[in-house]
Protein backbone atom coordinates (compact mmCIF):
# COMPACT_ATOMS: atom_id res chain seq x y z
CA UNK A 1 -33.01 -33.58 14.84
CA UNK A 2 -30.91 -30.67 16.04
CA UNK A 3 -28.92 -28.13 14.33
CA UNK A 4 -25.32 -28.95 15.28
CA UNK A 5 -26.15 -32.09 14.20
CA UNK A 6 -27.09 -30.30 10.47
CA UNK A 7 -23.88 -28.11 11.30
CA UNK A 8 -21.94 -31.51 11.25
CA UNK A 9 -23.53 -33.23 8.24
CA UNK A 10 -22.74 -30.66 6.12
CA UNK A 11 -19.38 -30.17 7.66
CA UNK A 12 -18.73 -34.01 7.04
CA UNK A 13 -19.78 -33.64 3.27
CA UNK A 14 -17.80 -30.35 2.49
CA UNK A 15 -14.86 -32.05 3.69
CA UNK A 16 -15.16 -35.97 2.79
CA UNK A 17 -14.15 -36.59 6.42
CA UNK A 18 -14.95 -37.39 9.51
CA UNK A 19 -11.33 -36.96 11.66
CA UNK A 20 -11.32 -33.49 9.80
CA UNK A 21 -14.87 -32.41 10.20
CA UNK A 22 -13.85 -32.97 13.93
CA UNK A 23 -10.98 -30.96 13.82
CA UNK A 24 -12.65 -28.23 12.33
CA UNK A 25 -15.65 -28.25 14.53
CA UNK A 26 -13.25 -28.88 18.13
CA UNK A 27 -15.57 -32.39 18.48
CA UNK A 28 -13.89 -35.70 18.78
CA UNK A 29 -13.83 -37.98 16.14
CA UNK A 30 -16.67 -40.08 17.65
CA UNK A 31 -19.10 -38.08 18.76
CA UNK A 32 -19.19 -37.01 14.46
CA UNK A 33 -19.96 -40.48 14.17
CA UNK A 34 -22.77 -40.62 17.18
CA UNK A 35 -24.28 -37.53 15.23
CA UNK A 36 -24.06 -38.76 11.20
CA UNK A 37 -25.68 -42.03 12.90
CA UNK A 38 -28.40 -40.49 14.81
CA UNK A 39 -29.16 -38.61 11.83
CA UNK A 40 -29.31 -41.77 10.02
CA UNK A 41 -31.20 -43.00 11.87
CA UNK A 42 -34.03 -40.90 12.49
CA UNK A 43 -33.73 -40.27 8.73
CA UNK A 44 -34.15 -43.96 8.33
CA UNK A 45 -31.72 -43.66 5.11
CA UNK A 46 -27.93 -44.00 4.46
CA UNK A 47 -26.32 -40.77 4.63
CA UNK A 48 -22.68 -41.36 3.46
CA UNK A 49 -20.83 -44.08 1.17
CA UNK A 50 -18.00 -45.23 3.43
CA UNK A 51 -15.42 -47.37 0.58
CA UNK A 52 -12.48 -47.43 3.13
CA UNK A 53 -11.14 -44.46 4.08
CA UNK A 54 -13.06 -42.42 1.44
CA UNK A 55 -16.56 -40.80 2.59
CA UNK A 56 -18.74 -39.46 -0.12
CA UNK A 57 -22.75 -38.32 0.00
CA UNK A 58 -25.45 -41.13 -1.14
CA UNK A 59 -27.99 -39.98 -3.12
CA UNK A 60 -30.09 -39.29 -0.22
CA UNK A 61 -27.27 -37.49 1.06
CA UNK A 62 -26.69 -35.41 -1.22
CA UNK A 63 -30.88 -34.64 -1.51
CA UNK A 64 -30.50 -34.08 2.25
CA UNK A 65 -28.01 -31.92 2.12
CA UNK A 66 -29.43 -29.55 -0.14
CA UNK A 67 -32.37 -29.36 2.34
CA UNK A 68 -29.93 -28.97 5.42
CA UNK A 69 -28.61 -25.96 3.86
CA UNK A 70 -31.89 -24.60 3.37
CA UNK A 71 -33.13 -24.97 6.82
CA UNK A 72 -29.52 -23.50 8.41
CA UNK A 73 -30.34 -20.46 5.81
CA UNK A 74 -33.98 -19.74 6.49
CA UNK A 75 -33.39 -20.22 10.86
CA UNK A 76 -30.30 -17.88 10.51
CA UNK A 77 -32.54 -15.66 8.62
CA UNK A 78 -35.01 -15.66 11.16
CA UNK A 79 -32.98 -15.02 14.00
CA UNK A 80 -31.93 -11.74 11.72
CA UNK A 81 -35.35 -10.49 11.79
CA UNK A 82 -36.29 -10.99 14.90
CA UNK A 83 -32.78 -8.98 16.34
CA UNK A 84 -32.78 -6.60 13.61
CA UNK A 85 -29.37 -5.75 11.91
CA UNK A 86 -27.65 -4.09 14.30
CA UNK A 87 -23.98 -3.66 13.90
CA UNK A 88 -21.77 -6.12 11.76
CA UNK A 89 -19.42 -8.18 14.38
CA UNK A 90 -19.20 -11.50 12.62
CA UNK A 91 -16.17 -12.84 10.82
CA UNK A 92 -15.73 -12.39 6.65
CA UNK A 93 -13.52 -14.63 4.94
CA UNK A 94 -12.11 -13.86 1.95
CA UNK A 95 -10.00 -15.59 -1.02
CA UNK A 96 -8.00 -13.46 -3.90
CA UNK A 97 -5.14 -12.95 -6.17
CA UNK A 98 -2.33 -11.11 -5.37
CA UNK A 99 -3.18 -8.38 -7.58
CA UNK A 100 -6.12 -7.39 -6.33
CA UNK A 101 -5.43 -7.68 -3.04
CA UNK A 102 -2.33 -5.08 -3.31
CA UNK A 103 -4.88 -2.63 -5.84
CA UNK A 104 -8.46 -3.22 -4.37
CA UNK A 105 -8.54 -4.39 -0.64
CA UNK A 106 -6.72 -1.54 0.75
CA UNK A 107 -9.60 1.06 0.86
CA UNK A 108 -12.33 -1.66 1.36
CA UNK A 109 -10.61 -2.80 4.49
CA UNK A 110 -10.12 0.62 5.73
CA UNK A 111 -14.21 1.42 5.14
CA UNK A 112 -14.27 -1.70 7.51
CA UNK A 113 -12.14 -0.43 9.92
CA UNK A 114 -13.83 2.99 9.84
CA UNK A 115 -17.39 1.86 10.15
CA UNK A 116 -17.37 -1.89 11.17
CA UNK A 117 -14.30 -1.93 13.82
CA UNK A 118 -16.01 -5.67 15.33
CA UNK A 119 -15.40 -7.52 11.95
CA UNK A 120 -12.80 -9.80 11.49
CA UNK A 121 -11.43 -10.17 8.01
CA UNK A 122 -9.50 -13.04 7.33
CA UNK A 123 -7.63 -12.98 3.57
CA UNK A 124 -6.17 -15.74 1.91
CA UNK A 125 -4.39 -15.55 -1.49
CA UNK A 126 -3.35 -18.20 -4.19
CA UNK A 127 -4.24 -18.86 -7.99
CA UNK A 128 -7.89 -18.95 -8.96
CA UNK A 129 -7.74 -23.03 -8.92
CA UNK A 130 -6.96 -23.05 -5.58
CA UNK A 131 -9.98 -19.92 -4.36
CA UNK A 132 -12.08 -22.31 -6.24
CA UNK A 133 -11.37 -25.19 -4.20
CA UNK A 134 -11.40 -23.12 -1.06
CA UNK A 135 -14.77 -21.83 -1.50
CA UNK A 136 -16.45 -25.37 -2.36
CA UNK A 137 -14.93 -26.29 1.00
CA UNK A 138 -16.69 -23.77 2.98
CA UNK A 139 -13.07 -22.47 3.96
CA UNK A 140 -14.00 -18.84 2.74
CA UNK A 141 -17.12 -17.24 2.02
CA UNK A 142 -16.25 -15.34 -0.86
CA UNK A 143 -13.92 -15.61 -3.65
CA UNK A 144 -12.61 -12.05 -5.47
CA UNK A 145 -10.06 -13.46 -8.70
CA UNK A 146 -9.59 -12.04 -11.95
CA UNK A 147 -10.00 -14.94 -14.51
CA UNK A 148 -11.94 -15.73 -17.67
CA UNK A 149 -15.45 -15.57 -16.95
CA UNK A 150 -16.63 -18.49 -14.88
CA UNK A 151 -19.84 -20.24 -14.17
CA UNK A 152 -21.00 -22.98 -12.48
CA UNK A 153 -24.66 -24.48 -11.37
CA UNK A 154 -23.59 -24.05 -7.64
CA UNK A 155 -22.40 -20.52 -7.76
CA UNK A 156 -24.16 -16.92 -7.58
CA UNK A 157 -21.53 -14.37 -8.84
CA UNK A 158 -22.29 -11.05 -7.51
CA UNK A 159 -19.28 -9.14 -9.66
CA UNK A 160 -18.10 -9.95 -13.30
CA UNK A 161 -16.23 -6.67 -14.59
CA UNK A 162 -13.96 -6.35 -17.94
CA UNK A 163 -10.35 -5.51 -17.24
CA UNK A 164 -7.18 -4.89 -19.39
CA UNK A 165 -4.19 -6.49 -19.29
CA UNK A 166 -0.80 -4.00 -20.10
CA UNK A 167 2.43 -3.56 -20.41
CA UNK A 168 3.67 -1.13 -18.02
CA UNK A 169 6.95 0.39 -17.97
CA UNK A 170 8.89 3.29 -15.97
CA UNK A 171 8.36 7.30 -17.47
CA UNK A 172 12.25 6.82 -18.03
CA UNK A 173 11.95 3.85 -20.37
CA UNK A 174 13.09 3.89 -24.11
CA UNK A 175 9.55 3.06 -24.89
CA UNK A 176 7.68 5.29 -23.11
CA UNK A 177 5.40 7.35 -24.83
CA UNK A 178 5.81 5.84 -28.36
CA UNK A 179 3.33 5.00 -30.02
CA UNK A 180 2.27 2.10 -32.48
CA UNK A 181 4.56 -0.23 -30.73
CA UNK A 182 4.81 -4.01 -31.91
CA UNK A 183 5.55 -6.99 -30.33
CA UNK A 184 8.68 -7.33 -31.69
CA UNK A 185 9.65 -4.05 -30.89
CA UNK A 186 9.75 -5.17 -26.75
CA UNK A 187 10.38 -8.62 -26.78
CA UNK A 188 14.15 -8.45 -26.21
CA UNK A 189 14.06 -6.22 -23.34
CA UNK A 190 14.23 -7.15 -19.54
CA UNK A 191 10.89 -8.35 -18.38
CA UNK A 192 9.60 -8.83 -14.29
CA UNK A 193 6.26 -11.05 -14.40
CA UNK A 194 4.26 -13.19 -12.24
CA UNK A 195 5.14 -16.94 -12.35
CA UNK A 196 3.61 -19.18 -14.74
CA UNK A 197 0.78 -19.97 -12.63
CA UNK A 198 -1.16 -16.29 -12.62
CA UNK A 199 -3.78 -16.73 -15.01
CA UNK A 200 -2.85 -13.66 -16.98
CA UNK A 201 0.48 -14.63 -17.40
CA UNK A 202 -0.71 -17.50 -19.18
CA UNK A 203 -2.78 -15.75 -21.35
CA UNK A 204 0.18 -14.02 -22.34
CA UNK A 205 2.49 -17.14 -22.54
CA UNK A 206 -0.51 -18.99 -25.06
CA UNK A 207 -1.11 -15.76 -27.16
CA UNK A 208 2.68 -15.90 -27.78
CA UNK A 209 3.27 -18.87 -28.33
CA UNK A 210 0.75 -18.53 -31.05
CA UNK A 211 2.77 -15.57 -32.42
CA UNK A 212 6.14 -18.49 -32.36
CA UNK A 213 7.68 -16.02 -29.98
CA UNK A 214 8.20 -15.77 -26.30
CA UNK A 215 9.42 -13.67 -23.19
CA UNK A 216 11.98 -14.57 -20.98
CA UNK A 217 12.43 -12.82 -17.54
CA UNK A 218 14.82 -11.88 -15.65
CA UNK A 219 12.51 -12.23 -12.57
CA UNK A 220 9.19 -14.03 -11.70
CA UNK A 221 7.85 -13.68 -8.39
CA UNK A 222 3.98 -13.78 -7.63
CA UNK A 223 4.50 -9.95 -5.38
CA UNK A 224 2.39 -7.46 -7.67
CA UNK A 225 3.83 -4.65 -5.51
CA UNK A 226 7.43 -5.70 -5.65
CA UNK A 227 6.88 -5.84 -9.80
CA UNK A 228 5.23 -2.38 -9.58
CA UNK A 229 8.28 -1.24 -7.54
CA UNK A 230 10.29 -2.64 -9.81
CA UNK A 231 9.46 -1.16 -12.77
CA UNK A 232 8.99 1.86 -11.40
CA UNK A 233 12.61 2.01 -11.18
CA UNK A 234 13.07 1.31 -14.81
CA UNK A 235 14.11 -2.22 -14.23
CA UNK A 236 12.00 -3.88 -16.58
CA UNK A 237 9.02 -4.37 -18.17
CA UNK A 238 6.10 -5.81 -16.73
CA UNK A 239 2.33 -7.25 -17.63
CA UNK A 240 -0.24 -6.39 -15.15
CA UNK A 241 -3.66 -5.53 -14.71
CA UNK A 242 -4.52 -2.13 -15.69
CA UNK A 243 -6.36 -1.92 -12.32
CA UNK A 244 -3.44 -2.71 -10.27
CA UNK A 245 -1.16 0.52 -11.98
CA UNK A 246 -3.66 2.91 -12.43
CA UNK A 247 -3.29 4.83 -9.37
CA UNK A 248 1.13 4.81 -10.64
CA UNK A 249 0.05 6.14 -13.99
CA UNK A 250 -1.86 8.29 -12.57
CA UNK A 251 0.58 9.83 -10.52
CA UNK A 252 3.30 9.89 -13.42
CA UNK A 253 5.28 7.06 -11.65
CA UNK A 254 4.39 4.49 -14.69
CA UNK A 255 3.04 4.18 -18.21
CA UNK A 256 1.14 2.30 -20.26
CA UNK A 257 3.10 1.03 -23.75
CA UNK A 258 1.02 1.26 -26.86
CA UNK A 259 1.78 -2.40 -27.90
CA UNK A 260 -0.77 -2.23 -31.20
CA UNK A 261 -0.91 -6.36 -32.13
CA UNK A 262 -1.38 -7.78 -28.49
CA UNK A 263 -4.78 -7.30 -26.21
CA UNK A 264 -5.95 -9.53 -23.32
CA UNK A 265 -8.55 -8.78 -20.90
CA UNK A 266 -9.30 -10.53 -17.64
CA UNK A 267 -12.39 -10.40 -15.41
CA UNK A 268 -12.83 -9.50 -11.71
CA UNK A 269 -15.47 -11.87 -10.44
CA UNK A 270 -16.61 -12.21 -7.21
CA UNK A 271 -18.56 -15.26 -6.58
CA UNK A 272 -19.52 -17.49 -3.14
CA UNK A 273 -21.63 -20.82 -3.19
CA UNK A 274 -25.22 -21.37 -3.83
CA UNK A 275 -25.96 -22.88 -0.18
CA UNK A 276 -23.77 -20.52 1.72
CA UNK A 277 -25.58 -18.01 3.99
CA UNK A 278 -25.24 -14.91 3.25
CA UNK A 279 -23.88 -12.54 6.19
CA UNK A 280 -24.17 -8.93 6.59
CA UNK A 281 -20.50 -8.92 6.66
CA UNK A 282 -20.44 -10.50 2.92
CA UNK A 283 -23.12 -8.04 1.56
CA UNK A 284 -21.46 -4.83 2.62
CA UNK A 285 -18.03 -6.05 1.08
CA UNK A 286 -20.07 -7.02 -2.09
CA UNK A 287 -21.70 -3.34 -2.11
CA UNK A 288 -18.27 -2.11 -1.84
CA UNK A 289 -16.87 -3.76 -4.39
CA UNK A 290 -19.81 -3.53 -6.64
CA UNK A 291 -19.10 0.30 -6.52
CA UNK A 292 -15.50 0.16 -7.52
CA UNK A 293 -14.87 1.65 -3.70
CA UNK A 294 -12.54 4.02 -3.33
């Protein structure tokens, strides 16, 4: 048994296939197979269901791959040990949200750059659904989203932090400063939001809708910054993460409405897979943002 041949297994089973396990791994298409059957065969057990085109883990598969994982953990380990840590020059992948991205990655990355110039940090955004996905796929090693809280028997989260929701508008708005505002008070005015598919957003939508009201905006595009610039302009009103105006509030460039009969809070969670191995590159960007970085 040898480890690119464990490397491939549990390529095969993260992606359900064999032409894209090759891909992924620069092999051809048959020498996947040469390795799942060797492994089969020196396992003396069926490894993977094949139904037609559709490839999914026996039960002895899926034992084995459990075990697989293990032994690709506990060698890498070992080969940590033995070189000491040295300096971080591996790759960290990483999916988020827009919003944190724009409001939290900036001075992370530029830690990295400072004192870990050999990393390679590769970002991907998209909606929560779709981090998920990547993550179970092996396709980034850690997921950073803002969502209710989530759990699940194959995940470790190593973040899970309480966050506001607002309404933000411009120093120069009507509303600004006023206090004891309703609903009703804002509901008719211009509004720039995320589209439908941000989680918070449809937070907002469902609480609304449970209030037999609704906003309509003017503009919905999934850019936090854009928004931000937006209604820094006085060009609407907008619902965002606290975290993601705070520095703008701060500065006197935004506010914060006091909307007294509407509250939603999100969570930043930061969670990777139970079998992934975890790098030196992923523990210093979980310290990081464990510590609210800045």
């Amino acid at each position: 048994m040898e480890t690119r041949q464990l490397y491939t297994f549990i390529k095969v089973a993260q992606l359900q296939s064999f032409s894209r396990a090759a891909e992924e791994l620069g092999y051809s298409q048959s020498a996947v197979t040469v390795q799942i059957r060797l492994l089969e065969n020196e396992l003396e057990t069926r490894l993977f269901d094949r139904v037609g085109k559709k490839i999914t883990l026996t039960h002895q598969g899926d034992l084995f791959y459990t075990y697989s994982n293990s032994i690709l953990k506990e060698m890498a380990q070992a080969k940590k040990a033995i070189r000491g840590q040295g300096p971080l020059n591996g790759v960290l992948r990483i999916g988020t949200i827009e919003s944190l991205c724009f409001s939290k990655f900036p001075p992370i990355l530029h830690y990295f750059y400072q004192h870990h110039p050999n990393v390679a940090i590769q970002i991907l955004t998209g909606p929560p659904e779709e981090l998920i996905d990547m993550m179970e796929h092996n396709k980034v090693d850690i997921i950073y989203l803002l969502d209710r809280p989530l759990y699940h028997i194959n995940w470790i989260k190593a973040l899970e932090k309480e966050d506001e929701v607002v309404f933000a508008a411009s120093p120069r708005s009507v509303f600004a400063g006023r206090k004891g505002l309703a609903l009703d008070d804002i509901l008719g005015e211009k509004f720039v939001l995320t589209e439908k598919d941000a989680n918070y957003r449809k937070e907002l939508d469902i609480l609304l809708a449970s209030k037999g009201c609704s906003i309509k905006p003017f503009l919905e595009i999934s850019n936090t910054e854009f928004i931000i610039n937006l209604v820094k302009n006085n060009m609407g009103l907008s619902f965002l993460p606290h975290f993601s105006i705070q520095e703008s509030v701060e500065q006197g460039l935004l506010t914060v409405l006091d909307i007294t009969d509407l509250r939603i809070s999100m969570w930043r969670q930061i969670i990777y897979h139970k079998d992934k191995w975890v790098t030196g590159e992923m523990t210093e960007f979980i310290r990081l943002a464990q510590s609210d970085f800045l």
